[in-house]
Protein backbone atom coordinates (compact mmCIF):
# COMPACT_ATOMS: atom_id res chain seq x y z
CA UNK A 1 30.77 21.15 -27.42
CA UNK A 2 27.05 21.83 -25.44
CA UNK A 3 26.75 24.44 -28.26
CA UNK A 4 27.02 21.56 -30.93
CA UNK A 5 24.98 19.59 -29.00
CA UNK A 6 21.90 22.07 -28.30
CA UNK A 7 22.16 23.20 -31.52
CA UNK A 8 21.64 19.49 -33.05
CA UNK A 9 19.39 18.59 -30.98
CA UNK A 10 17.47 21.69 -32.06
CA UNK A 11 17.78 21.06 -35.40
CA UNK A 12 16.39 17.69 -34.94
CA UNK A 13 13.82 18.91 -32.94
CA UNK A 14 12.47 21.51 -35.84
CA UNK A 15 12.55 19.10 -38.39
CA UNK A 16 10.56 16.54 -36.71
CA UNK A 17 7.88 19.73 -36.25
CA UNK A 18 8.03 20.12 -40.16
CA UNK A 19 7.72 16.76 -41.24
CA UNK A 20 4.81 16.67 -39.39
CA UNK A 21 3.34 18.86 -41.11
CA UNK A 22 3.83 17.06 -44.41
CA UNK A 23 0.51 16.14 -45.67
CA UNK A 24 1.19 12.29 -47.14
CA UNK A 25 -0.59 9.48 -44.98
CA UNK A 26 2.76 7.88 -44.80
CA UNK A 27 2.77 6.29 -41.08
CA UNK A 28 6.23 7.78 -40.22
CA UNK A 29 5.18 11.10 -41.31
CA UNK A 30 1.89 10.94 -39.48
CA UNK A 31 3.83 9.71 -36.37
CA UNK A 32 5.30 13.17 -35.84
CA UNK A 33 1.92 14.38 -35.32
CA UNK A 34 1.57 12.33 -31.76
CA UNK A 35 4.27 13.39 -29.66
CA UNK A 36 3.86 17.37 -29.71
CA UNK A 37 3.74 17.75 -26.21
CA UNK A 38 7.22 15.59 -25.71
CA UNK A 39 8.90 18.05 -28.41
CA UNK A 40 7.60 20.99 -26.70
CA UNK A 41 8.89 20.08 -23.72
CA UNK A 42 12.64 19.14 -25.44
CA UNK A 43 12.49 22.31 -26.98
CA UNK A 44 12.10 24.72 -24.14
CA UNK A 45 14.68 22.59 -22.39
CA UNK A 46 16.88 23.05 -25.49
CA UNK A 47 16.23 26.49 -25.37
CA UNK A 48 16.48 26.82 -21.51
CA UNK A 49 19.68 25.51 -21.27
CA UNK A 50 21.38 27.04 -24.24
CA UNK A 51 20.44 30.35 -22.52
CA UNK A 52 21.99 29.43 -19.22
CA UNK A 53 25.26 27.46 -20.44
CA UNK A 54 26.30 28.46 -24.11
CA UNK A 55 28.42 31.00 -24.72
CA UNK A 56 27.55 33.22 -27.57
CA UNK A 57 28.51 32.74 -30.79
CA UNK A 58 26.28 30.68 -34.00
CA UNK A 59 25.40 27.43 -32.27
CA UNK A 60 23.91 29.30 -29.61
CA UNK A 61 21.90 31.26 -31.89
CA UNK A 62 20.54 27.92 -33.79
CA UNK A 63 19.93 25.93 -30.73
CA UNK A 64 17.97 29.51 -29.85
CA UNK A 65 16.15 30.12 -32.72
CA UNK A 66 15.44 26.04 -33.62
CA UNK A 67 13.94 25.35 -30.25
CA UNK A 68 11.96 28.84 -29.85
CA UNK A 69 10.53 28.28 -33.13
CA UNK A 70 9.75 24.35 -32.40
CA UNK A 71 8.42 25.36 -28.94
CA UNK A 72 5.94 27.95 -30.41
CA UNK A 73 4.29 25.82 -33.57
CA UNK A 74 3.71 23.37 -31.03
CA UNK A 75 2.40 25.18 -28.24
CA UNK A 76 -0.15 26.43 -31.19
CA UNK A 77 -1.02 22.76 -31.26
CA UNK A 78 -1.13 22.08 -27.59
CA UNK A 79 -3.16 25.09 -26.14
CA UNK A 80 -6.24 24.51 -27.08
CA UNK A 81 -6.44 21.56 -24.80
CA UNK A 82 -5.28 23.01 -21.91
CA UNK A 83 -7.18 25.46 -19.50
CA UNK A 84 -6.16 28.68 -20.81
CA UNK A 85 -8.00 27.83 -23.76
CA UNK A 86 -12.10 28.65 -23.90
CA UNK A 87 -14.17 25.70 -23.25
CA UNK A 88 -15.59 24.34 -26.93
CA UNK A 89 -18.17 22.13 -24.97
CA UNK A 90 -20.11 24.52 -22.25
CA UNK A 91 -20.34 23.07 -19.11
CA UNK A 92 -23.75 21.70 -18.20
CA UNK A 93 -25.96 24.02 -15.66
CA UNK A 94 -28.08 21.51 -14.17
CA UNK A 95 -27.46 18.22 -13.72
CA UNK A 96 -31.32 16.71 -15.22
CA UNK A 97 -30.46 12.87 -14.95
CA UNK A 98 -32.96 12.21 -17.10
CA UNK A 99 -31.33 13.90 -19.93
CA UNK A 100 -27.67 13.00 -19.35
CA UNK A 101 -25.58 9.98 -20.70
CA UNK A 102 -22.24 8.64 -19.45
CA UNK A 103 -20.08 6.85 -21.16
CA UNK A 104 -17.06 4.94 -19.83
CA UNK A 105 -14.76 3.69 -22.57
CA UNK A 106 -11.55 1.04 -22.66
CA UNK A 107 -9.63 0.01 -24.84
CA UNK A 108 -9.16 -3.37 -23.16
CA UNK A 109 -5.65 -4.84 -24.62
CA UNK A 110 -6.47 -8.06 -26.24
CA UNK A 111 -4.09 -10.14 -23.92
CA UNK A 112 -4.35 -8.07 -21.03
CA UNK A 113 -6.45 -10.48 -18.62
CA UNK A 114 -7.11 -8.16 -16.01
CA UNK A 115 -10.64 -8.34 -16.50
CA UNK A 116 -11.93 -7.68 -12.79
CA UNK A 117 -10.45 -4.60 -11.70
CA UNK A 118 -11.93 -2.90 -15.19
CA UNK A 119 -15.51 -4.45 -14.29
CA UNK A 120 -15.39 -2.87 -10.43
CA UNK A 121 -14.35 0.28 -12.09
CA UNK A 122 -17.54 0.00 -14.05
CA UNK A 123 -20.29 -1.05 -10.96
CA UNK A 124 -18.30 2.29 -9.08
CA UNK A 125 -19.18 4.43 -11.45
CA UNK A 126 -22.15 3.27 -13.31
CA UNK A 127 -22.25 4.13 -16.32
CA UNK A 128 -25.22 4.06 -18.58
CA UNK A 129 -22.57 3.21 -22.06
CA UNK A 130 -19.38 1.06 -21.62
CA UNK A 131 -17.62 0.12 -24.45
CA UNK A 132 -14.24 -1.73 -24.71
CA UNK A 133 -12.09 -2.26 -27.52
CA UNK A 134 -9.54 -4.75 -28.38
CA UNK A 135 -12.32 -6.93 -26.44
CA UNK A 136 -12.02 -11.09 -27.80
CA UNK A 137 -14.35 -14.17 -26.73
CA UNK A 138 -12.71 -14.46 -23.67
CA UNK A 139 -13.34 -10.86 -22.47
CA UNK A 140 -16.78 -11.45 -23.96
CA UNK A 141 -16.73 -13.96 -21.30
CA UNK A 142 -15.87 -12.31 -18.81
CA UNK A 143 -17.81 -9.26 -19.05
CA UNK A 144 -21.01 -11.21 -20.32
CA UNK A 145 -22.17 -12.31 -16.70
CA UNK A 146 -20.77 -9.42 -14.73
CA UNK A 147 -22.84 -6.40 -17.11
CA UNK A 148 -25.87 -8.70 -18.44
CA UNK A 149 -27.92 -7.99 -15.83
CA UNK A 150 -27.73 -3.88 -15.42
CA UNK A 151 -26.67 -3.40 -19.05
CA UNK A 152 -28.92 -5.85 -21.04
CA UNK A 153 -28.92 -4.32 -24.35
CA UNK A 154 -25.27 -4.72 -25.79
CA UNK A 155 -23.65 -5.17 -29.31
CA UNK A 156 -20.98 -7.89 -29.52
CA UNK A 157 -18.44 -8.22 -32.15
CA UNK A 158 -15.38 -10.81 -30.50
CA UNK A 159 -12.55 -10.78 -32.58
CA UNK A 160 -8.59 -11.79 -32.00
CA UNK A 161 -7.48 -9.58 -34.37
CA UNK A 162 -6.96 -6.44 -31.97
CA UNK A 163 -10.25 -4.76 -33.59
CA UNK A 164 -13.09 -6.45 -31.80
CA UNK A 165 -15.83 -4.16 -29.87
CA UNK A 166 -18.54 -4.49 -27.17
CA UNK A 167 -20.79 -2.17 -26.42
CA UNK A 168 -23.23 -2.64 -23.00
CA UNK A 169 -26.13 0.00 -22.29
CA UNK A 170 -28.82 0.02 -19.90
CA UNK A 171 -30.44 2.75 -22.06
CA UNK A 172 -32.13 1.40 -25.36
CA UNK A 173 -30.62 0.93 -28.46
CA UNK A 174 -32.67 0.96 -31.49
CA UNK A 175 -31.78 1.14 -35.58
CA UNK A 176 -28.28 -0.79 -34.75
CA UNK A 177 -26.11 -1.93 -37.02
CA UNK A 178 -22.25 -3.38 -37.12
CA UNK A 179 -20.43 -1.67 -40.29
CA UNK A 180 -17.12 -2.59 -41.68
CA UNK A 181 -17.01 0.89 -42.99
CA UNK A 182 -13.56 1.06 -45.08
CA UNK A 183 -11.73 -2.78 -44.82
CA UNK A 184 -13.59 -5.82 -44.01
CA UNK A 185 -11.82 -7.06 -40.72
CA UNK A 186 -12.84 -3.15 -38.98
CA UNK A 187 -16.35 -3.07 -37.26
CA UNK A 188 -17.91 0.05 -36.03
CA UNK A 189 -21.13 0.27 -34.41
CA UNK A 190 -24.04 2.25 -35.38
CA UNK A 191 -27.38 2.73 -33.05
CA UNK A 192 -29.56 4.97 -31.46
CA UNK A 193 -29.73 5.49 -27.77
CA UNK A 194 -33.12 6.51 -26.27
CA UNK A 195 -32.15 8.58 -22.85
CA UNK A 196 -34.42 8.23 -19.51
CA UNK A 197 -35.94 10.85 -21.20
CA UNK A 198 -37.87 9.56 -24.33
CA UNK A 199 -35.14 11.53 -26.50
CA UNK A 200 -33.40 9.84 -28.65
CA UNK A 201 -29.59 10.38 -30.07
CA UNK A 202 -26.71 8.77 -32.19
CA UNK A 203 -23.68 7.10 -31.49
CA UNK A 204 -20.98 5.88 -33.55
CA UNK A 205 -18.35 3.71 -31.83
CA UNK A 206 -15.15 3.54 -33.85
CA UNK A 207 -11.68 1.88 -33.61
CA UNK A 208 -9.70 2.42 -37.19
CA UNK A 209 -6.33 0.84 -37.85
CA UNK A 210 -3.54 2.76 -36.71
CA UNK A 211 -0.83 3.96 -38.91
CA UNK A 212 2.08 2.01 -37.64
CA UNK A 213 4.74 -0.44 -39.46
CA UNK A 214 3.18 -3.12 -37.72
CA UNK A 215 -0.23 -2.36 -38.73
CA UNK A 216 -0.49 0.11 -41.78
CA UNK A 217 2.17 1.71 -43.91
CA UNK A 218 -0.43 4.79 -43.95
CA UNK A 219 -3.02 6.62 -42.30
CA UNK A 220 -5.11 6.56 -45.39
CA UNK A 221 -7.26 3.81 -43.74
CA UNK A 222 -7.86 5.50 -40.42
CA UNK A 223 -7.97 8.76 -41.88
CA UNK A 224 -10.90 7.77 -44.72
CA UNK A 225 -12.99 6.54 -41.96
CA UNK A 226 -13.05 8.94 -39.76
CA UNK A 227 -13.75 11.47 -42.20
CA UNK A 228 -16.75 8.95 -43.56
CA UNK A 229 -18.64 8.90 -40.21
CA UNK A 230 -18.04 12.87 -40.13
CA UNK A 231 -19.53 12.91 -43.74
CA UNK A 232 -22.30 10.65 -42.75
CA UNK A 233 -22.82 13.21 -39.82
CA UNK A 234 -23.08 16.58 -42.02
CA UNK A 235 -25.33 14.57 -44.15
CA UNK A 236 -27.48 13.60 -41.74
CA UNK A 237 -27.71 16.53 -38.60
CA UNK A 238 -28.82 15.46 -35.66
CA UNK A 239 -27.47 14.95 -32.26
CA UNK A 240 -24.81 12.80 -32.24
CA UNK A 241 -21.88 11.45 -29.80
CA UNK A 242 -19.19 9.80 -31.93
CA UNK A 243 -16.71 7.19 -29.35
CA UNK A 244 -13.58 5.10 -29.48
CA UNK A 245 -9.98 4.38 -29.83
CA UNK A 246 -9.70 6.25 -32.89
CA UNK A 247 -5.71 6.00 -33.16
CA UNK A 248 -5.35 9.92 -33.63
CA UNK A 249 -4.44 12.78 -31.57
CA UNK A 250 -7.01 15.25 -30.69
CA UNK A 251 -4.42 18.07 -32.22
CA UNK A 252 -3.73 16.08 -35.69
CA UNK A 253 -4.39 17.44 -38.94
CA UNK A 254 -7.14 14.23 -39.44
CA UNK A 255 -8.86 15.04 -36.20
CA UNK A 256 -9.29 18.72 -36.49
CA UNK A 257 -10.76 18.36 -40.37
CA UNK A 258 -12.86 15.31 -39.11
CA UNK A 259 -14.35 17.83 -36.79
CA UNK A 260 -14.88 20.50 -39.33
CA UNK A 261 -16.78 17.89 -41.62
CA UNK A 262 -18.91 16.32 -38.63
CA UNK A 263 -19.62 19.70 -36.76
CA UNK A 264 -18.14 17.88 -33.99
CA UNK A 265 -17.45 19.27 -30.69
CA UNK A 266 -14.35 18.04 -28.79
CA UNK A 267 -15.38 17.97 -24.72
CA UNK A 268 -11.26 18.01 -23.97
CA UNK A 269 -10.79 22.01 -25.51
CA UNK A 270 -10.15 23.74 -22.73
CA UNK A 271 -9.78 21.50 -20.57
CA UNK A 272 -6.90 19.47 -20.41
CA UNK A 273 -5.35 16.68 -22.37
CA UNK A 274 -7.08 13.59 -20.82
CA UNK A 275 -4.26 11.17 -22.22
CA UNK A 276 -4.84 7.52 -22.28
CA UNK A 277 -2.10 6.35 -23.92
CA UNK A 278 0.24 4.54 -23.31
CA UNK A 279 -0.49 3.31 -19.81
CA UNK A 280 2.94 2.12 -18.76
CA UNK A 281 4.97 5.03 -20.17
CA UNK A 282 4.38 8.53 -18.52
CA UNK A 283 6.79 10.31 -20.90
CA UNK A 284 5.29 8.63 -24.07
CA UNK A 285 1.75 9.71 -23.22
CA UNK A 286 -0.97 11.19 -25.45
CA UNK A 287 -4.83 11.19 -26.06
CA UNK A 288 -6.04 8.12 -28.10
CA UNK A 289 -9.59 7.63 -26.96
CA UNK A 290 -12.19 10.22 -27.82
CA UNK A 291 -15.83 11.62 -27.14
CA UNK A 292 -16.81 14.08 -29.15
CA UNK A 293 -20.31 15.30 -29.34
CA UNK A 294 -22.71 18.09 -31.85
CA UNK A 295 -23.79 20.94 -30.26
CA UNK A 296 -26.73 19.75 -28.51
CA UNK A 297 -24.68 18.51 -25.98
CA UNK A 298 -23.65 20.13 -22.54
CA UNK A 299 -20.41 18.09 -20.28
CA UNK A 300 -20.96 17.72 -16.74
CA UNK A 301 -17.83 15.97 -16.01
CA UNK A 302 -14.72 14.39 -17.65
CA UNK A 303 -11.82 12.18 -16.42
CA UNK A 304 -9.47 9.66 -17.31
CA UNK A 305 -10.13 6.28 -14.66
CA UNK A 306 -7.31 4.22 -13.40
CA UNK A 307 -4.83 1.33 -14.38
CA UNK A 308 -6.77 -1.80 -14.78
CA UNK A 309 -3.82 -3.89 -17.18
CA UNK A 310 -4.32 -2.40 -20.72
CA UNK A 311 -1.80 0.32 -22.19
CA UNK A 312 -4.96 2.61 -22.53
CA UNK A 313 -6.49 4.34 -19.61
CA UNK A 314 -10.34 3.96 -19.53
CA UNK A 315 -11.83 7.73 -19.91
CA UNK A 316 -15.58 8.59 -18.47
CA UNK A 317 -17.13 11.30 -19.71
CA UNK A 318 -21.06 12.50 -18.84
CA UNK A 319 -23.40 14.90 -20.94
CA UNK A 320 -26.76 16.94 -20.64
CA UNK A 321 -28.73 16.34 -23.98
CA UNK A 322 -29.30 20.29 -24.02
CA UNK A 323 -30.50 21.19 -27.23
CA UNK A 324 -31.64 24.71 -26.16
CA UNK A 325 -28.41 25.38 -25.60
CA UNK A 326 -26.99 24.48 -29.12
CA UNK A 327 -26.59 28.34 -29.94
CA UNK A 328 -23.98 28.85 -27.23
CA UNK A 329 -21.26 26.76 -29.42
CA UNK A 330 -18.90 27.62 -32.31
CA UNK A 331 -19.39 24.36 -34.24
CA UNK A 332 -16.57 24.03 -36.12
CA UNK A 333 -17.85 23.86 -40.15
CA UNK A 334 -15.61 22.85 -42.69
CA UNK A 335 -14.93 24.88 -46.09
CA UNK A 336 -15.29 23.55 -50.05
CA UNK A 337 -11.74 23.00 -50.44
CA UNK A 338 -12.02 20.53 -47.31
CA UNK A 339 -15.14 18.86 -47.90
CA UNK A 340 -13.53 17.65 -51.59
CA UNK A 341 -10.40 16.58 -49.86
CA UNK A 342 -12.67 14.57 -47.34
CA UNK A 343 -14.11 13.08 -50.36
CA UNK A 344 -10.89 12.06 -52.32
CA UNK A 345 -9.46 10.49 -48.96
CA UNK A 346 -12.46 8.44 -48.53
CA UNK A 347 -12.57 6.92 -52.05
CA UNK A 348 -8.98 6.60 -52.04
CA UNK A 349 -9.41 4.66 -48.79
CA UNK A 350 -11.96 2.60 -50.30
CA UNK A 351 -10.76 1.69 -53.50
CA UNK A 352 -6.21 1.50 -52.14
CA UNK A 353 -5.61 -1.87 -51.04
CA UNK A 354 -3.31 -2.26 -47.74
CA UNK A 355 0.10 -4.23 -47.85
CA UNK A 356 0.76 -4.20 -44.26
């Protein structure tokens, strides 16, 4: 009977790890693609205890074989953001604070009014960019008289529809705009940030529409605008820290070619997972909210902050504008055959109406 069982539940476990690699933007397909670590873990436990307990005979070869085989596409996913993995984003050499930039971002939880403890955690560590998501009028409100004062120049977009954004600097921002890039009800912000420096850089803060049966029946949406700003990246080189809630795994299939296209660098890749999501549920956890940087960019420190009421963790992440040092990373580059499917995901995006 543990044979049948280990063996089903190894079978389930491989298919799931297929499926996900289905490429249709269908949201229950793309939902396989978040919980590879939890898999991974099921299937060496699978496998683990179908060594110890089952006798031998063809269950325990399929609950061997389905779980090994599970266990090792998935650990091809995982590893590169964990610490026997290279580095993809060299760590800085010198901390110049006139060159660096530190970002704190949170994804807020529209009714989640814990708005205090998430504004101590910014005066502690003083950031020079905060920006929340899911952030209404009345966290507008809140933050408004707490951040004016040290972060004057902001970008405010208040929305009760789970998408609205504010961004707070005490650097400049010049050349910014608010883009609804591929539906009308999702802002992104566009600027440039002038460091202490005189240098300046780009940032693109982003929070696409997840692909969920409450939200979107796909991931065409999502997917089309991420791959737009990495378009709009290749198109236009320069450096360039892209920020948000962008509803995606670092490991996904969307991620990884939005990276290609952009020349993006991911700061997590050899480092750990850094997962912000969800908040309340350590076993359902994975890494939602991203900072990925071009080349120019060195990382002098990374971590996830604490609990402040949100499902999301907040994540603060510094860099060293290094540009000298560009040479010293393999910037990902995508080929033809990807840069045409970028483009026939973005127009699809564009021109597919959503039902959900």
């Amino acid at each position: 009977m543990l044979g049948i069982l280990l063996g089903s539940i190894a079978i389930a476990l491989l298919l799931a790890t297929l499926i996900a690699r289905i490429e249709l933007h269908w949201w229950w397909i793309r939902s396989f693609e978040f919980p590879r670590l939890q898999i991974a873990c099921l299937a060496f436990a699978t496998w683990l205890l179908a060594a110890i307990f089952v006798e031998s005979g063809p269950w325990l070869w399929v609950a061997l074989l389905g779980s090994g085989i599970t266990f090792v596409v998935q650990a091809y996913y995982i590893s590169p953001f964990t610490r026997l993995w290279p580095v993809q984003v060299k760590a800085a050499k010198s901390n110049d604070d006139d060159k660096t930039i530190t970002l704190l971002i949170a994804n807020v939880l529209t009714p989640n009014r814990q708005a205090q403890p998430l504004i101590e955690m910014i005066k502690k560590h003083q950031p020079d960019i905060i920006l929340t998501l899911e952030s209404d009028q009345w966290w507008e409100d809140q933050l408004d008289p707490a951040l004016s004062e040290q972060w004057p120049n902001s970008v405010k977009i208040p929305l009760d529809n789970l998408y609205g954004m504010h961004l707070y600097s005490h650097l400049e921002l010049t050349n910014t705009s608010v883009e609804w890039l591929i539906q009308d009800d999702i802002p992104s912000i566009h600027t440039r940030v002038t460091l202490a420096n005189g240098d300046s850089i780009r940032l693109f803060a982003l929070h696409p529409r997840p692909p969920a049966p409450s939200e979107s029946e796909k991931s065409l949406w999502r997917d089309a605008e991420l791959l737009l700003v990495g378009k709009k990246i290749h198109e236009d080189p320069q450096p360039t820290l892209v920020a948000g809630d962008l509803n995606d795994v670092a490991w996904s299939r969307t991620t990884r070619l939005f990276c290609r296209i952009g020349g993006m660098l991911d700061p997590r890749r050899g480092r750990g997972l850094f997962s912000t999501f969800h908040a309340k549920y350590p076993m359902l956890r994975w890494p939602l909210d991203h900072i990925f940087v071009t080349e120019h960019f060195t990382l002098v420190g990374m971590k996830r902050l604490e609990y402040f009421g949100s499902d999301h963790f907040p994540i603060l992440a510094t860099f060293c504008y290094r540009p000298s040092r560009k040479d010293e990373a393999e910037t990902p580059e995508a080929n033809s055959e990807e840069r045409s499917e970028a483009n026939e995901t973005i127009q699809e995006g564009k021109t597919e109406e959503q039902e959900t």
